[in-house]
Every structure is written in structure tokens, then in C-alpha cells.
C-alpha atoms as a PDB file:
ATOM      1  CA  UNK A   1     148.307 236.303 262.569  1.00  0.00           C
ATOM      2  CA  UNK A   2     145.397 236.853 259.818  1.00  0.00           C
ATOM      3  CA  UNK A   3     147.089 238.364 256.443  1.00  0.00           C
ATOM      4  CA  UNK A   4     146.001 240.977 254.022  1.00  0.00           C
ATOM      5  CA  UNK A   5     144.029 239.288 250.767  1.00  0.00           C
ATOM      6  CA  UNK A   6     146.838 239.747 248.815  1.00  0.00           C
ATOM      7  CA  UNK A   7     146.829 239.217 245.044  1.00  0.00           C
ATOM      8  CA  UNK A   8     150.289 237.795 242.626  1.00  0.00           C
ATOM      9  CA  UNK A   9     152.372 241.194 242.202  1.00  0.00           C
ATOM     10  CA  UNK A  10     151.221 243.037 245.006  1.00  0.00           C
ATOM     11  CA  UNK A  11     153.839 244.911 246.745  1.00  0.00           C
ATOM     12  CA  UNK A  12     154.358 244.452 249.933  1.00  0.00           C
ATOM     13  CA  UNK A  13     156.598 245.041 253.023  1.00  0.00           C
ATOM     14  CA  UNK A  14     156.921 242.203 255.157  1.00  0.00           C
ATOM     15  CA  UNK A  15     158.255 242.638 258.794  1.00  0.00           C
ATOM     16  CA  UNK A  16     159.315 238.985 260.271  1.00  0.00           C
ATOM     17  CA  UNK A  17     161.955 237.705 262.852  1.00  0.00           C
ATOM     18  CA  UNK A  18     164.573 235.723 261.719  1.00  0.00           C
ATOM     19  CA  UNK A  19     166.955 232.907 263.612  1.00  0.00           C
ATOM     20  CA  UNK A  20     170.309 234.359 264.561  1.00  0.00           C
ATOM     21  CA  UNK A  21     173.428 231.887 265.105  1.00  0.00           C
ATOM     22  CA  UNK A  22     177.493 232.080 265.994  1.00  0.00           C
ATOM     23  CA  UNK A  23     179.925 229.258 265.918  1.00  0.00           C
ATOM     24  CA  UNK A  24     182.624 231.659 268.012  1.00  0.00           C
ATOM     25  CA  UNK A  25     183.104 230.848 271.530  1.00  0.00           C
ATOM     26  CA  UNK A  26     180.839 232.339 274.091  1.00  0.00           C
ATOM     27  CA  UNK A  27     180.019 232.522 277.716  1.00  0.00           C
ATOM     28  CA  UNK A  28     176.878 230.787 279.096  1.00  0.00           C
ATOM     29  CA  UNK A  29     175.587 234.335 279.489  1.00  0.00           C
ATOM     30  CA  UNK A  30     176.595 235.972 276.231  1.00  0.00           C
ATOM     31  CA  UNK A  31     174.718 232.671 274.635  1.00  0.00           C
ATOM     32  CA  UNK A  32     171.287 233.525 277.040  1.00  0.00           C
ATOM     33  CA  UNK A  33     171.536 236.983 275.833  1.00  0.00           C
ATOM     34  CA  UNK A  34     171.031 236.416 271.595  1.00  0.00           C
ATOM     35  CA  UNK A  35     168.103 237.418 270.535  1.00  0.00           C
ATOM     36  CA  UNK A  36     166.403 236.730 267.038  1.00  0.00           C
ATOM     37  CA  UNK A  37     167.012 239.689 264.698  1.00  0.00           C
ATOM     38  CA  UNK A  38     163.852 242.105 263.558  1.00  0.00           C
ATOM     39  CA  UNK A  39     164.110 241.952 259.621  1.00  0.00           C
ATOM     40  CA  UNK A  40     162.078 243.793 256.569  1.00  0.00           C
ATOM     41  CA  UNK A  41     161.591 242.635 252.683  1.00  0.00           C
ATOM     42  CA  UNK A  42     160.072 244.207 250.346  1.00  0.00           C
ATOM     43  CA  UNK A  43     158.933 242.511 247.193  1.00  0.00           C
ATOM     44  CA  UNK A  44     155.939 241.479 244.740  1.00  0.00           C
ATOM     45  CA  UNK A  45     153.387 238.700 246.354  1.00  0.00           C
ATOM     46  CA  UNK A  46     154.246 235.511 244.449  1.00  0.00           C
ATOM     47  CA  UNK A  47     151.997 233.346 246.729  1.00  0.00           C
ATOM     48  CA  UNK A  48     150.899 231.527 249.912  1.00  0.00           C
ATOM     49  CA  UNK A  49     150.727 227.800 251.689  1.00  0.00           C
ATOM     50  CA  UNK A  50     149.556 226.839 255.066  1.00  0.00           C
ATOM     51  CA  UNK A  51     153.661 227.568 256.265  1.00  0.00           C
ATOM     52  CA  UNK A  52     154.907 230.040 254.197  1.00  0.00           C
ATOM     53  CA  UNK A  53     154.815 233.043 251.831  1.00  0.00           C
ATOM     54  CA  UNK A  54     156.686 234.092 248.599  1.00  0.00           C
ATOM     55  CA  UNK A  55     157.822 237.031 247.498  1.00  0.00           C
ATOM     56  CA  UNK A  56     160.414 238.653 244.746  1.00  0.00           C
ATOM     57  CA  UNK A  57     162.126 241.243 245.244  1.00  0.00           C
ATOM     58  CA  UNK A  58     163.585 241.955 241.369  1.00  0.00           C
ATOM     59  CA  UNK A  59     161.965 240.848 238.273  1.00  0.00           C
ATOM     60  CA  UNK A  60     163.575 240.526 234.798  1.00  0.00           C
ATOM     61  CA  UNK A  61     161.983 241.291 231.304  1.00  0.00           C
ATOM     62  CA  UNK A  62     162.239 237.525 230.924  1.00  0.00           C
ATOM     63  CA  UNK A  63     159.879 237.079 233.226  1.00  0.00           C
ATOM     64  CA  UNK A  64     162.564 235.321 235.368  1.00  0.00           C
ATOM     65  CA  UNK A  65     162.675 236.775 239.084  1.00  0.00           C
ATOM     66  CA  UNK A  66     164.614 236.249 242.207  1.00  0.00           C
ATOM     67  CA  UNK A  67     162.630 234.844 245.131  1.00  0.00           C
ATOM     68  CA  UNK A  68     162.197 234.551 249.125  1.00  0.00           C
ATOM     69  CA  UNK A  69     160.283 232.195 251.275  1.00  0.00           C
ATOM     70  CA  UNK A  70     159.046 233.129 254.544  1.00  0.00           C
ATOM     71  CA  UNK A  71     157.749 231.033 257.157  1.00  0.00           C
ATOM     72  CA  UNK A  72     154.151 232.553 258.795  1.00  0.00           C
ATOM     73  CA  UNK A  73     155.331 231.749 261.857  1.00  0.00           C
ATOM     74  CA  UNK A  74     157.737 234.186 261.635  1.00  0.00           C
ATOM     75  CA  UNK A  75     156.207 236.975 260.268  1.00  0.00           C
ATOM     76  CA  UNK A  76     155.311 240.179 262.577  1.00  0.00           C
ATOM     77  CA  UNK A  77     153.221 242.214 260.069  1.00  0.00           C
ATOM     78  CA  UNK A  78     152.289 242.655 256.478  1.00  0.00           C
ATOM     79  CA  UNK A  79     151.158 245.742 254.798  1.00  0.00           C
ATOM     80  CA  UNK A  80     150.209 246.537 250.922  1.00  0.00           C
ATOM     81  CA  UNK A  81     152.521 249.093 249.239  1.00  0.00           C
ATOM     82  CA  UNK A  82     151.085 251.951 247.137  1.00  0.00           C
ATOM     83  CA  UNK A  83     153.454 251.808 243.272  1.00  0.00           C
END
């Protein structure tokens, strides 16, 4: 998937697929029927690698700032957010 030339602080809204796991007990067909689970974040562009993105989805007046990596591979679709 090509991304939008994004620029540090950009906000976006990312929409990637994430793993989904249980350790309970299930039935040969309850385990063939997970599915990964459809997720959304939205956060300033930190930057990119080859594998994965970073974003942050709260800043301080520090400068300090929480932050989430997501794997390309994963992701469905990007799009810029208006402020």
C-alpha cells in the first residue's frame, strides 16, 4: 500500500488490522472461525521505516508524548486530518 507524504505532526487516522488471541478452551471450529480485529488510531505523524509507522496520540507541554508503532503490513488505509 503507497502512503500519503506525510510530514512530523500531521494528524492522521490510521485504519489497520490487528492480531487477535485467547488462551480459553475452544473447539477446532470456534478456533477456524477468529478473525483479526478492524482497528482505528488517531494521532500526530511521528515518523516512518521500511516496517513501520509512529504516531502519538497525546502530547504534553514538555514536549514528552505517548506513542504507537504500527507495522505497514498491517495497515488498511491512511488519511490526513483537517485541525
Amino acid at each position: 500500500m503507497k502512503l500519503p507524504k506525510l510530514k512530523r505532526e500531521n494528524l492522521i487516522e490510521v485504519h489497520w488490522i490487528d492480531i487477535t488471541s485467547t488462551t480459553s478452551w475452544k473447539t477446532t471450529e470456534e478456533a477456524e472461525s477468529y478473525i483479526a480485529v478492524g482497528c482505528q488510531s488517531v494521532g500526530y505523524f511521528l515518523n516512518e521505516d521500511d516496517d513501520v509507522i509512529r504516531l502519538s496520540a497525546t502530547k504534553n507541554d514538555e514536549g514528552e508524548r505517548d506513542v504507537n508503532v504500527i507495522v505497514k503490513g498491517c495497515i488498511k488505509s491512511i488519511c490526513k486530518l483537517k485541525r
